[in-house]
N, C-alpha and C. Protein backbone atom coordinates (compact mmCIF):
# COMPACT_ATOMS: atom_id res chain seq x y z
N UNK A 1 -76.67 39.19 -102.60
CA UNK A 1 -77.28 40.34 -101.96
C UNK A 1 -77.32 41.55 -102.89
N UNK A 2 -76.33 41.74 -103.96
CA UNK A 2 -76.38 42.85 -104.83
C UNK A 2 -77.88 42.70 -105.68
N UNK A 3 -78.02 41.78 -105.99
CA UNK A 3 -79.54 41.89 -106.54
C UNK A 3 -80.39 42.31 -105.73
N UNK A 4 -80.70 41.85 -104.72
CA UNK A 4 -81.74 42.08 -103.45
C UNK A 4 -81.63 43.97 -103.75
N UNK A 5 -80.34 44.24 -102.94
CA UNK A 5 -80.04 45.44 -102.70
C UNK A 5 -80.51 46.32 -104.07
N UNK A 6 -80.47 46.08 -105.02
CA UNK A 6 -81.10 46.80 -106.26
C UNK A 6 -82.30 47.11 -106.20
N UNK A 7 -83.43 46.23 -106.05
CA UNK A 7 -84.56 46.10 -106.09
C UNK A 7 -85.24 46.26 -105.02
N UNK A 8 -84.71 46.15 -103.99
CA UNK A 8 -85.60 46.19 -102.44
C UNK A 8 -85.72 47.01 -102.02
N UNK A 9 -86.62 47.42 -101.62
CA UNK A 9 -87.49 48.65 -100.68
C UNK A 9 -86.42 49.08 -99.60
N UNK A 10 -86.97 50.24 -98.82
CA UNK A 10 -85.77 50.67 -97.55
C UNK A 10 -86.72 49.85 -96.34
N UNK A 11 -87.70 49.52 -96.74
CA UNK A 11 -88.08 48.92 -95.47
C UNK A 11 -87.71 47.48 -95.72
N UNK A 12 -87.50 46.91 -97.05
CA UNK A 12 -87.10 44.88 -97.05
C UNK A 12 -85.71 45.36 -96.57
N UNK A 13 -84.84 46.37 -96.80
CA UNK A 13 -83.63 46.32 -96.52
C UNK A 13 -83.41 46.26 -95.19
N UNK A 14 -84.44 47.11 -94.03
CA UNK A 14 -84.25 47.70 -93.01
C UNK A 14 -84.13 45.96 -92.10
N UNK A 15 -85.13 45.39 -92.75
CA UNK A 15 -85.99 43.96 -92.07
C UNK A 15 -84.36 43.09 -92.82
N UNK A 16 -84.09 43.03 -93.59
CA UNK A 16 -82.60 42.06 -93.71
C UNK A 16 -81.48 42.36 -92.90
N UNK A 17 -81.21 43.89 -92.91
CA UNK A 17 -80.31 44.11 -91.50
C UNK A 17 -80.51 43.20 -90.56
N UNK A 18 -81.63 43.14 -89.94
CA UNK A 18 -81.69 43.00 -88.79
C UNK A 18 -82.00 41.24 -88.31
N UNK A 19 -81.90 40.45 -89.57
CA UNK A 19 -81.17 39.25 -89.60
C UNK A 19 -80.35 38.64 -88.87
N UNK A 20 -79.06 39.87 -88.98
CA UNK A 20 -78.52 39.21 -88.27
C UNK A 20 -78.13 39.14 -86.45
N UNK A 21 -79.35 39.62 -85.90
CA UNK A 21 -79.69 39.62 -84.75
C UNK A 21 -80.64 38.22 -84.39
N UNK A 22 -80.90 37.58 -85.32
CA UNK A 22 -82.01 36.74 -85.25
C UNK A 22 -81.21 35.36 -84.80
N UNK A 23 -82.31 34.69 -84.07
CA UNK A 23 -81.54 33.42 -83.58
C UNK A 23 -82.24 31.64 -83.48
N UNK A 24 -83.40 32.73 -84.76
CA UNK A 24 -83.98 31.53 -85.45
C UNK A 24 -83.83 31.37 -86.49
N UNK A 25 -83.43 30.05 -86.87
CA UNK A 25 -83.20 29.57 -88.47
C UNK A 25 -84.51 28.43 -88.68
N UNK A 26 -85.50 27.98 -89.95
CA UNK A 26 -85.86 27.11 -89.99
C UNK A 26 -85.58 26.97 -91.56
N UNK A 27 -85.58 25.55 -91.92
CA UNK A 27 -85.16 24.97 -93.35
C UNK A 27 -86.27 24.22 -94.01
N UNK A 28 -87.59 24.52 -93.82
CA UNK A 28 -88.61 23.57 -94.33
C UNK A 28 -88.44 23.71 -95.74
N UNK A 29 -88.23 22.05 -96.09
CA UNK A 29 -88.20 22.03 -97.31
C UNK A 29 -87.18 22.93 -98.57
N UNK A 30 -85.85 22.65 -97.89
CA UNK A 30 -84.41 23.47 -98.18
C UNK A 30 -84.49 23.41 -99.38
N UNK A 31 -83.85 24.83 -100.15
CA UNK A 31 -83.22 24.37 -101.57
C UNK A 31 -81.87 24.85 -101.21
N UNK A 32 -81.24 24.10 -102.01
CA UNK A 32 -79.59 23.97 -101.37
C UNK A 32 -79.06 23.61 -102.90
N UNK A 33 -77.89 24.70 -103.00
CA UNK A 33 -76.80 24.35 -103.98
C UNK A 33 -75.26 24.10 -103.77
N UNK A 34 -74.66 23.00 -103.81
CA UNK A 34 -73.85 22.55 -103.58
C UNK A 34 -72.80 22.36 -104.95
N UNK A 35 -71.60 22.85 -104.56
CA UNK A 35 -70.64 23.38 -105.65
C UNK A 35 -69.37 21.86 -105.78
N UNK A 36 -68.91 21.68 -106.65
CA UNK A 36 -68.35 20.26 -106.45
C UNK A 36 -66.87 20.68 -105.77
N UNK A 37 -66.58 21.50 -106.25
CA UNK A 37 -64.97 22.11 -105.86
C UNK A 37 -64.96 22.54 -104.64
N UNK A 38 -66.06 22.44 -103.65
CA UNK A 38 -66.16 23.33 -102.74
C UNK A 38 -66.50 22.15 -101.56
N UNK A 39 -66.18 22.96 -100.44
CA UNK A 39 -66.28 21.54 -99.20
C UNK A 39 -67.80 22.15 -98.30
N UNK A 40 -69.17 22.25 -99.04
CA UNK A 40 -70.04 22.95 -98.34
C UNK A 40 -70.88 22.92 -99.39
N UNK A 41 -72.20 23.93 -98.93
CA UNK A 41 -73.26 24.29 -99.65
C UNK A 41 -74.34 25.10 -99.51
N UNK A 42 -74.60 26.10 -99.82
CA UNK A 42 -75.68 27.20 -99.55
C UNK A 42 -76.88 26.65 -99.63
N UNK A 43 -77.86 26.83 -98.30
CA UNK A 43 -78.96 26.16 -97.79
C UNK A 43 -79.84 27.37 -98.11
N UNK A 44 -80.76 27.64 -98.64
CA UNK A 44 -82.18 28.59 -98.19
C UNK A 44 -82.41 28.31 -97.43
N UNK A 45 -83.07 28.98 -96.53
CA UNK A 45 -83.84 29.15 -94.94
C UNK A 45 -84.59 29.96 -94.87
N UNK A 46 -85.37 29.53 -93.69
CA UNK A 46 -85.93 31.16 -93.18
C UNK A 46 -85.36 31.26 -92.09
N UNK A 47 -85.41 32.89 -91.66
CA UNK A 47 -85.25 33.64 -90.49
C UNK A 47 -85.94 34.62 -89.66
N UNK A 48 -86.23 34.40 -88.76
CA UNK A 48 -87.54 35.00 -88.04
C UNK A 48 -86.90 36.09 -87.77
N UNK A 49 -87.42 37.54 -87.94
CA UNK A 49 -86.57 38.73 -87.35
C UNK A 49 -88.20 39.61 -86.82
N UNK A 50 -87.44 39.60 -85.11
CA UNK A 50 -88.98 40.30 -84.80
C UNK A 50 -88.49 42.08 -84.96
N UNK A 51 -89.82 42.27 -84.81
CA UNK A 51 -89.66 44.03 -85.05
C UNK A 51 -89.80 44.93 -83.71
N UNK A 52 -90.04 43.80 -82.82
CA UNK A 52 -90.60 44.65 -81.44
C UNK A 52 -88.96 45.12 -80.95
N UNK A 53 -88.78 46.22 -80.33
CA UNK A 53 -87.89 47.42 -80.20
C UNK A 53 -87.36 48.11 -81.35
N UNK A 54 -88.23 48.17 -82.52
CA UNK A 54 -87.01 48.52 -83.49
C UNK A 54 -88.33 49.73 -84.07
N UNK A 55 -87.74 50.54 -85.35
CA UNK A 55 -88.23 51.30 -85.69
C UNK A 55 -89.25 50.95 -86.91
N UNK A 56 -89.18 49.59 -87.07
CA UNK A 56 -90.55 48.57 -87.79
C UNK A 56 -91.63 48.15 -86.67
N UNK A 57 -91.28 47.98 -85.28
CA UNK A 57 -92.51 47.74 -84.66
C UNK A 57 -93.82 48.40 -84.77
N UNK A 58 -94.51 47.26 -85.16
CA UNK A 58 -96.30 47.30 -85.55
C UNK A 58 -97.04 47.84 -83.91
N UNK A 59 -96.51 47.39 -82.90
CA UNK A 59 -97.17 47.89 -81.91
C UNK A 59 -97.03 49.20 -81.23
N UNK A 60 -98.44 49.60 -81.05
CA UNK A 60 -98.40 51.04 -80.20
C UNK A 60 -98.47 50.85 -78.76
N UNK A 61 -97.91 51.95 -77.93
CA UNK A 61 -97.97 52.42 -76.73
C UNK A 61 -99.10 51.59 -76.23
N UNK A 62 -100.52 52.07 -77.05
CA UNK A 62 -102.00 51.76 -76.54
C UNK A 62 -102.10 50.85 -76.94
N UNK A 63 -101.50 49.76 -77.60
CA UNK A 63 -101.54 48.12 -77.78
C UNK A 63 -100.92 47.46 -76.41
N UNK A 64 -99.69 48.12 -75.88
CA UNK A 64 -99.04 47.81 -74.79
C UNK A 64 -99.52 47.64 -73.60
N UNK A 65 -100.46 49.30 -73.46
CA UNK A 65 -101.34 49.30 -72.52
C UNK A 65 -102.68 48.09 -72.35
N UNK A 66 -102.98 47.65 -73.21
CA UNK A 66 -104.43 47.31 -73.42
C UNK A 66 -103.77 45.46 -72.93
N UNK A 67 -102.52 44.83 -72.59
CA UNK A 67 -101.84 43.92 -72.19
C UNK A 67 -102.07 43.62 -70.86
């Protein structure tokens, strides 16, 4: 994450926070590194993080209305 955190915008940062609210994981096509000393292994994924209530939501009032 210290790399990320170097380079990333306040809005990629704002959208990784909020990760960990998310309660979708998908693994298409994983890359995964697995350590020999170690009883495990770090999977890439994705994670769906929606923006609706937050201060990234794309929708307006008059998008709401028009529902």
């Amino acid at each position: 994450m210290r790399c990320f955190h170097q380079r990333a915008s306040e809005r990629d940062k704002q959208i990784a926070a909020l990760m960990g609210s998310s309660d979708e994981l998908e693994n298409d096509w994983a890359i995964l590194s697995e350590a020999e000393e170690c009883n495990g292994a770090w999977v890439l994924a994705w994670s769906w993080v929606p923006f609706e209530g937050t201060p990234l939501d794309k929708n307006t009032e008059e998008d709401e209305d028009e529902e």
